[in-house]
PDB file of N, CA and C in Angstrom:
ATOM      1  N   UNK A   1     -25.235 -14.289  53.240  1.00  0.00           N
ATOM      2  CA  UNK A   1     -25.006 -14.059  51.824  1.00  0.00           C
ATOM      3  C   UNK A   1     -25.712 -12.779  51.369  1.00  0.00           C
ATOM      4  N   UNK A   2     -26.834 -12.760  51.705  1.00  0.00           N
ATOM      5  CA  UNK A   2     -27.774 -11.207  51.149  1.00  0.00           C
ATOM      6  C   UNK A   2     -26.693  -9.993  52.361  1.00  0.00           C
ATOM      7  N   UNK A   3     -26.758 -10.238  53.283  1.00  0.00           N
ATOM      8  CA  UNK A   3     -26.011  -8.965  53.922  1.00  0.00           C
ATOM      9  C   UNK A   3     -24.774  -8.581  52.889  1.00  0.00           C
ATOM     10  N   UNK A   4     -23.823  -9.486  52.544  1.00  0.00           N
ATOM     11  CA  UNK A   4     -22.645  -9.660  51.707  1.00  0.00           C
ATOM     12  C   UNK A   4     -22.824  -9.052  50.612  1.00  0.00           C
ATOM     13  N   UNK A   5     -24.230  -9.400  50.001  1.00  0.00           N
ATOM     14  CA  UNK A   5     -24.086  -8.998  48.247  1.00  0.00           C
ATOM     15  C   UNK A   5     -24.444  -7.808  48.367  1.00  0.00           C
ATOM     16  N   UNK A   6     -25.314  -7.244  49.394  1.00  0.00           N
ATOM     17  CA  UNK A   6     -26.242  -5.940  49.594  1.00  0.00           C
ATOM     18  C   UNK A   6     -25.470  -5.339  50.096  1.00  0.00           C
ATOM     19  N   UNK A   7     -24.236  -5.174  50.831  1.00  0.00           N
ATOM     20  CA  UNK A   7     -23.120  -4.165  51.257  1.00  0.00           C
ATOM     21  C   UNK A   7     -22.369  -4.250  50.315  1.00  0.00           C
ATOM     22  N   UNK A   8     -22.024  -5.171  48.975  1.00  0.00           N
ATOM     23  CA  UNK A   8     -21.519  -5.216  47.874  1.00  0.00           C
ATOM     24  C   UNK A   8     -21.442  -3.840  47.279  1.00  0.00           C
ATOM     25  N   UNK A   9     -23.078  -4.168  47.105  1.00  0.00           N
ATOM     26  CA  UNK A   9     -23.543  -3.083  46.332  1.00  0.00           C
ATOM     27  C   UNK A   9     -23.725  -1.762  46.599  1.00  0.00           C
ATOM     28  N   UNK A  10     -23.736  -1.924  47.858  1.00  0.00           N
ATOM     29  CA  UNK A  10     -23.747   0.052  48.751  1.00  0.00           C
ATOM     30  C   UNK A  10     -22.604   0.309  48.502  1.00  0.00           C
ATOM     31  N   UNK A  11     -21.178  -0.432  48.336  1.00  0.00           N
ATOM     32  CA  UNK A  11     -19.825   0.054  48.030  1.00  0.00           C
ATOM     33  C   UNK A  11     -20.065   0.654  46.439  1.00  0.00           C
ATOM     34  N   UNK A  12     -20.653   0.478  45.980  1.00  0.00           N
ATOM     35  CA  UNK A  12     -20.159   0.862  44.033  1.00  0.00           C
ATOM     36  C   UNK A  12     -20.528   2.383  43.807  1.00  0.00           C
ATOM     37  N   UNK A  13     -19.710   2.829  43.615  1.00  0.00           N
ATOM     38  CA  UNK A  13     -20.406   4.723  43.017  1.00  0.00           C
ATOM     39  C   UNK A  13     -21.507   4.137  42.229  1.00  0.00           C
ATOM     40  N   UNK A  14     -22.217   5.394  42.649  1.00  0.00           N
ATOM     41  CA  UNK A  14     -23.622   5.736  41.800  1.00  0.00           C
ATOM     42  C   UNK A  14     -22.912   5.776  40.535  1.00  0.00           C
ATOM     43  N   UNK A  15     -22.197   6.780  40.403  1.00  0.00           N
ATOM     44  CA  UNK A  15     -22.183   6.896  38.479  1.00  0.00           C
ATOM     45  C   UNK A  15     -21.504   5.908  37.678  1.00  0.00           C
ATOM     46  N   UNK A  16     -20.349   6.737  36.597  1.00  0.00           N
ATOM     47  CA  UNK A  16     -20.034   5.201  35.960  1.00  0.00           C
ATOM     48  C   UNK A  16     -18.411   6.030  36.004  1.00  0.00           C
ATOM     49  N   UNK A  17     -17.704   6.299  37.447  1.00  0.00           N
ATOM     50  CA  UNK A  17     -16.479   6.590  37.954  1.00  0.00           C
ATOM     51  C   UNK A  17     -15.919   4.968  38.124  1.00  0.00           C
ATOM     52  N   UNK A  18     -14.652   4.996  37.567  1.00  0.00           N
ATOM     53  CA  UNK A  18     -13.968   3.464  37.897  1.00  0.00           C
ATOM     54  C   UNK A  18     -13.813   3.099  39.190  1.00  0.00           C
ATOM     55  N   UNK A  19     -13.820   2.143  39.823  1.00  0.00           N
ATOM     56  CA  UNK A  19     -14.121   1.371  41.011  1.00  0.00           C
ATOM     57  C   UNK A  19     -12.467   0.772  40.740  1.00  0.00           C
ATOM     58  N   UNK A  20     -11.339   0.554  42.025  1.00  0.00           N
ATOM     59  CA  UNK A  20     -10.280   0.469  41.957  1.00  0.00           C
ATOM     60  C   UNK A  20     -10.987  -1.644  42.741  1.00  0.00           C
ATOM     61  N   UNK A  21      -9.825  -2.052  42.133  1.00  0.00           N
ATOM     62  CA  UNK A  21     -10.304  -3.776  42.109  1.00  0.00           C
ATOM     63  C   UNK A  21      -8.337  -4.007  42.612  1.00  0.00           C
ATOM     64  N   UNK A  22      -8.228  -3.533  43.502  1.00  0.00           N
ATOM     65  CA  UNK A  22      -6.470  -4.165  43.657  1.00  0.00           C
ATOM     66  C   UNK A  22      -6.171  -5.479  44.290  1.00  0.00           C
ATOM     67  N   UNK A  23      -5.665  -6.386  43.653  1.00  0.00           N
ATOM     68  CA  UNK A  23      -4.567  -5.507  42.854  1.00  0.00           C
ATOM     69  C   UNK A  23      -4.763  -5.835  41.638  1.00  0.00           C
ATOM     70  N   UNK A  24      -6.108  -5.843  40.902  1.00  0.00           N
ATOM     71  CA  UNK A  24      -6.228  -5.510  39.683  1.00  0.00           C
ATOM     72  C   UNK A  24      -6.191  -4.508  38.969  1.00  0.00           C
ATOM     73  N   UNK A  25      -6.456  -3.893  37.392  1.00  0.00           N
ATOM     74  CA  UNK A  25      -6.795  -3.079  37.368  1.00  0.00           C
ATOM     75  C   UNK A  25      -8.442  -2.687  37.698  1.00  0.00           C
ATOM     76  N   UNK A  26      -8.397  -1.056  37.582  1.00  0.00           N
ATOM     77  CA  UNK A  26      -9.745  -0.704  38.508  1.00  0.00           C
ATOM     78  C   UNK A  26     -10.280  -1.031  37.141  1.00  0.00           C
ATOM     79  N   UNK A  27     -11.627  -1.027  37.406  1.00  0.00           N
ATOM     80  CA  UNK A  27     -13.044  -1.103  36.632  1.00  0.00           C
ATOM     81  C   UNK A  27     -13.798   0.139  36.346  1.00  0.00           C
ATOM     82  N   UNK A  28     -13.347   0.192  34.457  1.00  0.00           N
ATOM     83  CA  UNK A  28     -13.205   1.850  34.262  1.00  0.00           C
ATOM     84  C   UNK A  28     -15.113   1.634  34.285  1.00  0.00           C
ATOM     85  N   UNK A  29     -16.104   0.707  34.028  1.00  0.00           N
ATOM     86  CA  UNK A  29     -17.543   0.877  33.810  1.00  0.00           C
ATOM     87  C   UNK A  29     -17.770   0.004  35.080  1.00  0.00           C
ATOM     88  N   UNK A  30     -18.818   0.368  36.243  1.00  0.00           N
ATOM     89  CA  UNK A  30     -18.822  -0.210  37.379  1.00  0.00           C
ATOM     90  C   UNK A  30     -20.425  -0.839  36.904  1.00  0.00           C
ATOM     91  N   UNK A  31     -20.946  -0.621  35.829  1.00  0.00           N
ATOM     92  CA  UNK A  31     -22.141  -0.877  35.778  1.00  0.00           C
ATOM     93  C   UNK A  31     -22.321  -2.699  35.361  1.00  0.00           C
ATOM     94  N   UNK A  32     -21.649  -3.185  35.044  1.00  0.00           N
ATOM     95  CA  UNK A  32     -21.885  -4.928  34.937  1.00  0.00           C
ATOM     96  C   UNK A  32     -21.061  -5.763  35.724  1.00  0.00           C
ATOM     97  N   UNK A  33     -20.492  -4.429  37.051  1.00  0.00           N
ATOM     98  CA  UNK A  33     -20.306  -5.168  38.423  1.00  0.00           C
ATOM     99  C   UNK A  33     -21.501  -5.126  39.020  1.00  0.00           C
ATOM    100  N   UNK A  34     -21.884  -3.874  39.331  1.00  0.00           N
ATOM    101  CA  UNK A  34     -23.256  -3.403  39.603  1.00  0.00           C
ATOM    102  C   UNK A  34     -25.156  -4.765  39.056  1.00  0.00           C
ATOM    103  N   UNK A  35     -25.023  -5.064  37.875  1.00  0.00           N
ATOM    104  CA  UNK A  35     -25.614  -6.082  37.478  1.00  0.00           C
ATOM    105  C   UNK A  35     -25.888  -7.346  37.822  1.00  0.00           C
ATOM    106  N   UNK A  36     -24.293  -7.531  38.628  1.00  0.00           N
ATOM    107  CA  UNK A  36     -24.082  -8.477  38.660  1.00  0.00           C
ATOM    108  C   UNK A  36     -24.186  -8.398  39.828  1.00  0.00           C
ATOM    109  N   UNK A  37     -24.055  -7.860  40.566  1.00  0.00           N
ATOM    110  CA  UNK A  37     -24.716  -7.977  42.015  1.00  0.00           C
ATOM    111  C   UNK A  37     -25.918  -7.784  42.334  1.00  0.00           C
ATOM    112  N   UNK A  38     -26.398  -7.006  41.356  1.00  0.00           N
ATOM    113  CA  UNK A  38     -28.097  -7.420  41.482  1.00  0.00           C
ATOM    114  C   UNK A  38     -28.765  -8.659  41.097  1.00  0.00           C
ATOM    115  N   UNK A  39     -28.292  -9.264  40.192  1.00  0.00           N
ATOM    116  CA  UNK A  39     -28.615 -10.591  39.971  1.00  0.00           C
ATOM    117  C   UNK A  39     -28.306 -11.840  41.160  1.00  0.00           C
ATOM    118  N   UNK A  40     -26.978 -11.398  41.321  1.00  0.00           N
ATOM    119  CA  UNK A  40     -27.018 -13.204  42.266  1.00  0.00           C
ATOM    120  C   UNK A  40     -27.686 -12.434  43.799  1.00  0.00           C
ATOM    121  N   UNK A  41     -27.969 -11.346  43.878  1.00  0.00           N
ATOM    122  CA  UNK A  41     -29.151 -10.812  45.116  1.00  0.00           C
ATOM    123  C   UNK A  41     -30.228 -11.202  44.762  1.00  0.00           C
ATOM    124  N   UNK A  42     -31.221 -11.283  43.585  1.00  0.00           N
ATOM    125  CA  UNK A  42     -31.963 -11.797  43.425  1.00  0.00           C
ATOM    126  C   UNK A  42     -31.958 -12.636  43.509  1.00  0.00           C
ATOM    127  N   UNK A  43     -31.455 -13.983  42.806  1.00  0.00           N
ATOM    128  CA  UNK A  43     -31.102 -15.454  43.112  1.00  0.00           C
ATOM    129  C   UNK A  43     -30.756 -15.576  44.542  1.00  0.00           C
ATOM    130  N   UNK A  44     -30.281 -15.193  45.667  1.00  0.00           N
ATOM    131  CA  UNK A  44     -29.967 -15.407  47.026  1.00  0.00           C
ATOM    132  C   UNK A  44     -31.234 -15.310  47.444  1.00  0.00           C
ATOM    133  N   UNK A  45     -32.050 -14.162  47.048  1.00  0.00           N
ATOM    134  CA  UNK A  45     -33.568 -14.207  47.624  1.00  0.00           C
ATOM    135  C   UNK A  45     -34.456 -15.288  47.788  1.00  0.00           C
ATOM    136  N   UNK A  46     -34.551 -15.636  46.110  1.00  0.00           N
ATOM    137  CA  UNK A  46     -35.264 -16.290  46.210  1.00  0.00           C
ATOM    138  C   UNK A  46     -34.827 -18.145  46.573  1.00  0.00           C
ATOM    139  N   UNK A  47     -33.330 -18.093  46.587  1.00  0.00           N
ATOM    140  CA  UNK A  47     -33.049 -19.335  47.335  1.00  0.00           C
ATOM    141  C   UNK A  47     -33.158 -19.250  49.052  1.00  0.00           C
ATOM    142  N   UNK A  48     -33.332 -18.230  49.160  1.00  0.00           N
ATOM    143  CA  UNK A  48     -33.811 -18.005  50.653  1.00  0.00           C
ATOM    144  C   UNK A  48     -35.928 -18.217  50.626  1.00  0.00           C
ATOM    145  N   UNK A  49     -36.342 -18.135  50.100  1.00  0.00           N
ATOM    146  CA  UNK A  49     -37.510 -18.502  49.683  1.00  0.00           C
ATOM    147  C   UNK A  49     -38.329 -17.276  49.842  1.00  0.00           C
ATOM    148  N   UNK A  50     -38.094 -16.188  49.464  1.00  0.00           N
ATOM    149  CA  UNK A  50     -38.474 -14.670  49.590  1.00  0.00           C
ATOM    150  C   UNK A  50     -38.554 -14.132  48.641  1.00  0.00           C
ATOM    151  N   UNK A  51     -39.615 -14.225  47.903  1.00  0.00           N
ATOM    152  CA  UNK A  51     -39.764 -13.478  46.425  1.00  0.00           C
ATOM    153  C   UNK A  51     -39.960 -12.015  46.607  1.00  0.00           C
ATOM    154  N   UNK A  52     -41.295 -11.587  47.403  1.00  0.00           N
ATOM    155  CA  UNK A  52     -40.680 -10.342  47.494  1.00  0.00           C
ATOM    156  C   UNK A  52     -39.531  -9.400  47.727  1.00  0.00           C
ATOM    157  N   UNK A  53     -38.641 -10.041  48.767  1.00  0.00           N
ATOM    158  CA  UNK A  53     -37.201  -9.430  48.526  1.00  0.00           C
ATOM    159  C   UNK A  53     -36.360  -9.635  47.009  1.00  0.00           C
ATOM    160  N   UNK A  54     -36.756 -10.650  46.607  1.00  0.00           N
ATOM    161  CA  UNK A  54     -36.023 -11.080  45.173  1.00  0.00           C
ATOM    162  C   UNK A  54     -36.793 -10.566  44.243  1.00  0.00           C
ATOM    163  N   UNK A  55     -37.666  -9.943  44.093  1.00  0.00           N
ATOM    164  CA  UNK A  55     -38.518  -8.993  42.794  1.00  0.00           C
ATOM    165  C   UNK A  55     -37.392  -7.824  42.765  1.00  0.00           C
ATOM    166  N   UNK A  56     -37.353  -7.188  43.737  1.00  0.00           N
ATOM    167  CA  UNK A  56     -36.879  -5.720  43.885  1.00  0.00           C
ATOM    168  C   UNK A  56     -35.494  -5.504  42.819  1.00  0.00           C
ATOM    169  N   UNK A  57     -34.281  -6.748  43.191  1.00  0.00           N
ATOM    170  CA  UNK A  57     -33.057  -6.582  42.477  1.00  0.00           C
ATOM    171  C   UNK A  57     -33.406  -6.587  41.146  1.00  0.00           C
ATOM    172  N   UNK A  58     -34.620  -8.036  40.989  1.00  0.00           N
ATOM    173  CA  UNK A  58     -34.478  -8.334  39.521  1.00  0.00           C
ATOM    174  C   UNK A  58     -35.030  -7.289  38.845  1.00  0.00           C
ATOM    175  N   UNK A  59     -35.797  -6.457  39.277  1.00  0.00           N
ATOM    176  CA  UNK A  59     -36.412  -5.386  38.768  1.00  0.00           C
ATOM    177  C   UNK A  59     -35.542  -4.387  38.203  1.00  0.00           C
ATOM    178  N   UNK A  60     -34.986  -4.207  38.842  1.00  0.00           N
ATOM    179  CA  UNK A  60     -33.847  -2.960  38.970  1.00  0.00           C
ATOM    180  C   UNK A  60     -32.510  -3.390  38.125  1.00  0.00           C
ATOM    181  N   UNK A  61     -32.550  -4.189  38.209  1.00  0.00           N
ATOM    182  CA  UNK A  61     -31.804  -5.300  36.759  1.00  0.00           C
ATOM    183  C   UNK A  61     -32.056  -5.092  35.526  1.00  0.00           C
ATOM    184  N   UNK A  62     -33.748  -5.302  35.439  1.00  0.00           N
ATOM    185  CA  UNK A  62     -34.080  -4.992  34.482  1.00  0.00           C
ATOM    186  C   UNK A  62     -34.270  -3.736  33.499  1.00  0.00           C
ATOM    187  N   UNK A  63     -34.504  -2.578  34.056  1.00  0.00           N
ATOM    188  CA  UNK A  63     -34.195  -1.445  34.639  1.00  0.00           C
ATOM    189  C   UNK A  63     -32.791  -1.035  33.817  1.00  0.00           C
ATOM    190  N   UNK A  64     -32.099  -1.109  34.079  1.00  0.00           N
ATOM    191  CA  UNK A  64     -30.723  -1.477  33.947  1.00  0.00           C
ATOM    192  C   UNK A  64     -30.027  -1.513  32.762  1.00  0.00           C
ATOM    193  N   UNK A  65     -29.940   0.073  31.713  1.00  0.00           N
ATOM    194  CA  UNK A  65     -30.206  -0.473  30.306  1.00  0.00           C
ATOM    195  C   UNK A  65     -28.385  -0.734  29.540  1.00  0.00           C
ATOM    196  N   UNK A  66     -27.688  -0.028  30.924  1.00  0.00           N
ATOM    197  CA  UNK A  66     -26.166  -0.477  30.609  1.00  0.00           C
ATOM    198  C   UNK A  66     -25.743  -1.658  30.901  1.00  0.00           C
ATOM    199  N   UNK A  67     -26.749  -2.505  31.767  1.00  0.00           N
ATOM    200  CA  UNK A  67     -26.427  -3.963  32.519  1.00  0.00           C
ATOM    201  C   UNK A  67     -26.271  -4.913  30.595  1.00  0.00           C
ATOM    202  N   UNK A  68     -25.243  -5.840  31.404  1.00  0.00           N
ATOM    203  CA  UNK A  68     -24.907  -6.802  30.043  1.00  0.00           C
ATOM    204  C   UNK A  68     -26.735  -7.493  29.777  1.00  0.00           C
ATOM    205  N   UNK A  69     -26.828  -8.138  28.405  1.00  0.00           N
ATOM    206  CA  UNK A  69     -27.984  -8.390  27.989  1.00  0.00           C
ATOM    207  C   UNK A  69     -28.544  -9.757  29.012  1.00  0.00           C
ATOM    208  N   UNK A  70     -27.137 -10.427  28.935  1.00  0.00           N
ATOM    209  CA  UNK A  70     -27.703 -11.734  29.386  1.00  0.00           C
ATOM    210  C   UNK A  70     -27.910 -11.590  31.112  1.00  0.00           C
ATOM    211  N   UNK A  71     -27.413 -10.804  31.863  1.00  0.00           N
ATOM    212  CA  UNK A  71     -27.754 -10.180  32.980  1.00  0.00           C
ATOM    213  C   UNK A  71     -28.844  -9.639  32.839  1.00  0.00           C
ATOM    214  N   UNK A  72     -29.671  -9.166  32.086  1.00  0.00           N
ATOM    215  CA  UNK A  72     -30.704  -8.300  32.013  1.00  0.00           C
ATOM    216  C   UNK A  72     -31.965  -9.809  31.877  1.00  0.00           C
ATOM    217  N   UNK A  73     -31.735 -10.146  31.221  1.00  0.00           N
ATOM    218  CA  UNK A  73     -32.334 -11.389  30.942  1.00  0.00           C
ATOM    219  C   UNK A  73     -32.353 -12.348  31.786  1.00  0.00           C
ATOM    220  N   UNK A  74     -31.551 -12.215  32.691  1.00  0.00           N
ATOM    221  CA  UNK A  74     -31.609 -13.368  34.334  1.00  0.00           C
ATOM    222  C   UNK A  74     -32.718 -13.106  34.953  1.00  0.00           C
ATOM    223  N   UNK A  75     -32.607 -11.241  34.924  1.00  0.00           N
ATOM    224  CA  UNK A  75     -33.601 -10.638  35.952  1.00  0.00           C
ATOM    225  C   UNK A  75     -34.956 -10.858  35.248  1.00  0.00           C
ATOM    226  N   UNK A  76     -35.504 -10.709  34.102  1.00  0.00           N
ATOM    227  CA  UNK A  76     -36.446 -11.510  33.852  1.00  0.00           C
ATOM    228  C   UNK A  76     -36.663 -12.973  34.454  1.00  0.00           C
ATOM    229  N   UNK A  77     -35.846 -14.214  34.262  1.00  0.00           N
ATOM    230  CA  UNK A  77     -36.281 -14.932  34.478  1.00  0.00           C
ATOM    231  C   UNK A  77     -36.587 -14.899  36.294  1.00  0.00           C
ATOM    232  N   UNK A  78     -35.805 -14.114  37.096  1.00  0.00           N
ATOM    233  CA  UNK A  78     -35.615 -14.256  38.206  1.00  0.00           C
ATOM    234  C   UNK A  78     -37.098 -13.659  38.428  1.00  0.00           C
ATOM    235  N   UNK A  79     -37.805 -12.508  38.306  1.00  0.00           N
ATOM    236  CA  UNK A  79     -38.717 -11.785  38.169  1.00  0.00           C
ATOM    237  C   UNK A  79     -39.662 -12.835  38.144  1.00  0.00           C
ATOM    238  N   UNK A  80     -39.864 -13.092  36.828  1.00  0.00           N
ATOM    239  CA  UNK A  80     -41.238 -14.292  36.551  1.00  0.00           C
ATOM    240  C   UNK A  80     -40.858 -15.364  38.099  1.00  0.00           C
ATOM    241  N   UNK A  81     -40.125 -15.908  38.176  1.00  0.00           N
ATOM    242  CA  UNK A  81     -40.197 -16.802  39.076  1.00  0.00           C
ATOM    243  C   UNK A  81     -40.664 -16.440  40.625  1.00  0.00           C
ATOM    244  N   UNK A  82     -40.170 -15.064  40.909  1.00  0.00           N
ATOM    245  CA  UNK A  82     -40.675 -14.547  42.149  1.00  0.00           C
ATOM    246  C   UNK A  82     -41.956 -14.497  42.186  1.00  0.00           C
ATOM    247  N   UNK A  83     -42.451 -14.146  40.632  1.00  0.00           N
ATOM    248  CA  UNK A  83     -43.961 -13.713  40.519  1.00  0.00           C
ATOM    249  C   UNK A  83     -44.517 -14.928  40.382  1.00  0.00           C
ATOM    250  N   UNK A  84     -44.247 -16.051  40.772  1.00  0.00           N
ATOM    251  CA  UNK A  84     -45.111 -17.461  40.475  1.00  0.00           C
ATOM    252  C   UNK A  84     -44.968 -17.759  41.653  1.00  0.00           C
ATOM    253  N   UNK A  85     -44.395 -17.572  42.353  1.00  0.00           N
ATOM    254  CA  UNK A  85     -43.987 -18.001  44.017  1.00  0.00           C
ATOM    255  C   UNK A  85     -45.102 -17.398  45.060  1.00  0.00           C
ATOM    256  N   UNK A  86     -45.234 -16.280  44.328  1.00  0.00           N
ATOM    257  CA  UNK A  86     -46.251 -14.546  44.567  1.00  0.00           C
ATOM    258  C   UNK A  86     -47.978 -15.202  44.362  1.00  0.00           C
ATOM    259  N   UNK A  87     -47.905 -16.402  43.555  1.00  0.00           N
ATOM    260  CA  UNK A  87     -49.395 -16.571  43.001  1.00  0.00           C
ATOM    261  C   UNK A  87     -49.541 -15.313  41.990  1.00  0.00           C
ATOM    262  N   UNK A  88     -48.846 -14.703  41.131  1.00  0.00           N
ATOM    263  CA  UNK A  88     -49.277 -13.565  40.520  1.00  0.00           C
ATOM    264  C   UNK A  88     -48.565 -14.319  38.743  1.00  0.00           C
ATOM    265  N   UNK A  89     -49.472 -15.076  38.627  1.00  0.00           N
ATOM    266  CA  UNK A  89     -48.984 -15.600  37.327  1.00  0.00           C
ATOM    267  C   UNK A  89     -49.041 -14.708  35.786  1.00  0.00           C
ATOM    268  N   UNK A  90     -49.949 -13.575  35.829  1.00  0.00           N
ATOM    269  CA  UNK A  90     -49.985 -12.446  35.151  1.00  0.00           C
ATOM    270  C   UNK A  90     -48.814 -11.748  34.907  1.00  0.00           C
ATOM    271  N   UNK A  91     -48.538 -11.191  36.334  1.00  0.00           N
ATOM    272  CA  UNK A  91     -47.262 -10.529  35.771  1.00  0.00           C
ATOM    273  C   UNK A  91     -45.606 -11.524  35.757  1.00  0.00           C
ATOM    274  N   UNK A  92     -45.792 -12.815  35.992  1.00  0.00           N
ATOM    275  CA  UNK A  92     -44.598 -13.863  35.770  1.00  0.00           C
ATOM    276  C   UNK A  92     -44.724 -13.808  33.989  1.00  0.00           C
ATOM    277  N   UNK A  93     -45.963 -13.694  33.266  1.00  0.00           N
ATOM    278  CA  UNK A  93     -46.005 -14.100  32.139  1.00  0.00           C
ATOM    279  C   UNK A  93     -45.642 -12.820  31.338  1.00  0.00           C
ATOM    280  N   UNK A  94     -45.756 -11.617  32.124  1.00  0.00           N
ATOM    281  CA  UNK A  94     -45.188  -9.904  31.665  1.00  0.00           C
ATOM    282  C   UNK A  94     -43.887 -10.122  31.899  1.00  0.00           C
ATOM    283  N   UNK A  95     -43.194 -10.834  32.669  1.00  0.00           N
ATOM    284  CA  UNK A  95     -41.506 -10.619  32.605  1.00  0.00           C
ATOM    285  C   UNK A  95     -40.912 -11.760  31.624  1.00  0.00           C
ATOM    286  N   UNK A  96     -41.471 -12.272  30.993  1.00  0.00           N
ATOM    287  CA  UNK A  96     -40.769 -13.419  29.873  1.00  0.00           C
ATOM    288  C   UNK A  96     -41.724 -13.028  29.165  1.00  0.00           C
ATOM    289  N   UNK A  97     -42.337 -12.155  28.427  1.00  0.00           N
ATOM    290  CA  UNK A  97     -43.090 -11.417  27.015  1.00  0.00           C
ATOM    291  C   UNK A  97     -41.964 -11.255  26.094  1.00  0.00           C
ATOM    292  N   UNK A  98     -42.314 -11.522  25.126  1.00  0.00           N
ATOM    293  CA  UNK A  98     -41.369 -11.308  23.593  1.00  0.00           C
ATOM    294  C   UNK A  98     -41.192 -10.034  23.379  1.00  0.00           C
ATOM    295  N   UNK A  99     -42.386  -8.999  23.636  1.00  0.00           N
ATOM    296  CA  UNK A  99     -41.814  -8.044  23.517  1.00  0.00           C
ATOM    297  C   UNK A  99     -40.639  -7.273  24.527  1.00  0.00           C
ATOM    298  N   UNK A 100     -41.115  -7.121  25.809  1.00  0.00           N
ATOM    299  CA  UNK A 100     -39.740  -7.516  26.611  1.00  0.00           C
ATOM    300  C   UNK A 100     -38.314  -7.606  26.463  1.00  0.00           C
ATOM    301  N   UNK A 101     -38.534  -9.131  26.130  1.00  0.00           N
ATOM    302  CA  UNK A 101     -37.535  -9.703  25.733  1.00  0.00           C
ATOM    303  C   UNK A 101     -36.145  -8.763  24.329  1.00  0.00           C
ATOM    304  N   UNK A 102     -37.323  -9.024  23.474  1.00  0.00           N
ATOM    305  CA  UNK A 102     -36.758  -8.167  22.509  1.00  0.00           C
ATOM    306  C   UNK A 102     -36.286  -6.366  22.848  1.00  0.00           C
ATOM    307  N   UNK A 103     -37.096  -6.077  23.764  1.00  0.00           N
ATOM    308  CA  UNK A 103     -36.354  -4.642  23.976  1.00  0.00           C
ATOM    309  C   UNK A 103     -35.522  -4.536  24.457  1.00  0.00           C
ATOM    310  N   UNK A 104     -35.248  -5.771  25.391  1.00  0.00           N
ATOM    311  CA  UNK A 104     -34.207  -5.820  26.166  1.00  0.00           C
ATOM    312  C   UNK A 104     -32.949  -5.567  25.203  1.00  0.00           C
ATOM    313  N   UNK A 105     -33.087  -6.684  24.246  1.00  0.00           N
ATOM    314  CA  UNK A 105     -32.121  -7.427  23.439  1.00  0.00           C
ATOM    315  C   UNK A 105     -32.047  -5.830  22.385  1.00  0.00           C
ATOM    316  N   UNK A 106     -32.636  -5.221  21.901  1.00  0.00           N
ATOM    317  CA  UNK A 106     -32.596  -3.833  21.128  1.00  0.00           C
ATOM    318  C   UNK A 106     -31.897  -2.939  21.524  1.00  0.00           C
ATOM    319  N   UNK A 107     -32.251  -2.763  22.872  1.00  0.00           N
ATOM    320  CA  UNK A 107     -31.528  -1.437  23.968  1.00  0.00           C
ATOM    321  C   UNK A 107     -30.043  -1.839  24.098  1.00  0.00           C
ATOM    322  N   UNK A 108     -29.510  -3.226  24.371  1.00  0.00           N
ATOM    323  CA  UNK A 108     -28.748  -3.348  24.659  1.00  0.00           C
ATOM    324  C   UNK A 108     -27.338  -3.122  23.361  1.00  0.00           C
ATOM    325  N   UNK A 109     -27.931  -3.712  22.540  1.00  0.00           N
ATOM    326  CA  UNK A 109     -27.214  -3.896  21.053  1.00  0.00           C
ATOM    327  C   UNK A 109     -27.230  -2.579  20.979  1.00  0.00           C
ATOM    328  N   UNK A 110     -27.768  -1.512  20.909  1.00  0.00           N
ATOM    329  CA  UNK A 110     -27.690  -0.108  20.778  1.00  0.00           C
ATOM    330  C   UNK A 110     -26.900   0.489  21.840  1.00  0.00           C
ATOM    331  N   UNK A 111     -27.060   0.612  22.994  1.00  0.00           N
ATOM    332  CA  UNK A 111     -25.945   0.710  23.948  1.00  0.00           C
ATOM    333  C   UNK A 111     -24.728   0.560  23.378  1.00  0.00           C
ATOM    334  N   UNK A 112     -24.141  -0.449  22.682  1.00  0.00           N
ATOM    335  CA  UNK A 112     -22.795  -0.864  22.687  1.00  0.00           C
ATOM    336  C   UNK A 112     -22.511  -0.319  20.943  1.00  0.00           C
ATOM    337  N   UNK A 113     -23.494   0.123  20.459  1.00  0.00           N
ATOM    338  CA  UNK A 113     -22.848   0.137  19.329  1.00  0.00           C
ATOM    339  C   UNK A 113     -23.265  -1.264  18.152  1.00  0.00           C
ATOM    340  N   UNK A 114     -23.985  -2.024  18.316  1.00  0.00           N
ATOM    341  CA  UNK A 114     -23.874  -3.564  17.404  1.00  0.00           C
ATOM    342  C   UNK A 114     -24.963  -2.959  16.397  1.00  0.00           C
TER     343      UNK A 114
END
């Protein structure tokens, strides 16, 4: 499953060029395919029981200021959870912070226009 999602993701252009999905139409913003493969990589991680491999996506998720909100917000929770797995309960309690949270939720609404 991680080989799968992680060659997923080496397929997607870097920029935000449409990604052809046939026989759909292509995907004129590749970036909340992109999200979305960083997320269930994180979740594969850490259902593989490997937080350090599962920090990295959720990070980069987070990161992520075109990724949809509630995708952005997985990788938080995915984050804190790696970081409790980690014994690093400090920074589990830095990835579910309100402020955080809320920037997330700011950046994103601005992104789109809301």
């Amino acid at each position: 499953a991680v080989v799968s999602t992680q060659s997923t993701g080496d397929l997607l252009p870097p920029g935000s060029e449409s990604v052809k999905c046939l026989p759909a139409a292509p995907v004129k913003d590749p970036s909340e395919l992109r999200a979305s493969v960083l997320c269930k990589l994180a979740y594969v991680w850490l259902e593989l029981g490997d937080p350090l491999q599962a920090i990295k996506p959720a990070q980069s998720l987070i990161e992520q200021d075109t990724a949809p909100v509630h995708l952005r917000l997985l990788g938080c929770i995915y984050a804190a959870e790696a970081n409790i797995l980690m014994d690093k309960t400090y920074e589990a309690t830095c990835c579910l912070s309100r402020d955080l949270v809320e920037r997330i939720k700011h950046s994103s609404s601005t992104a789109h226009g809301e």
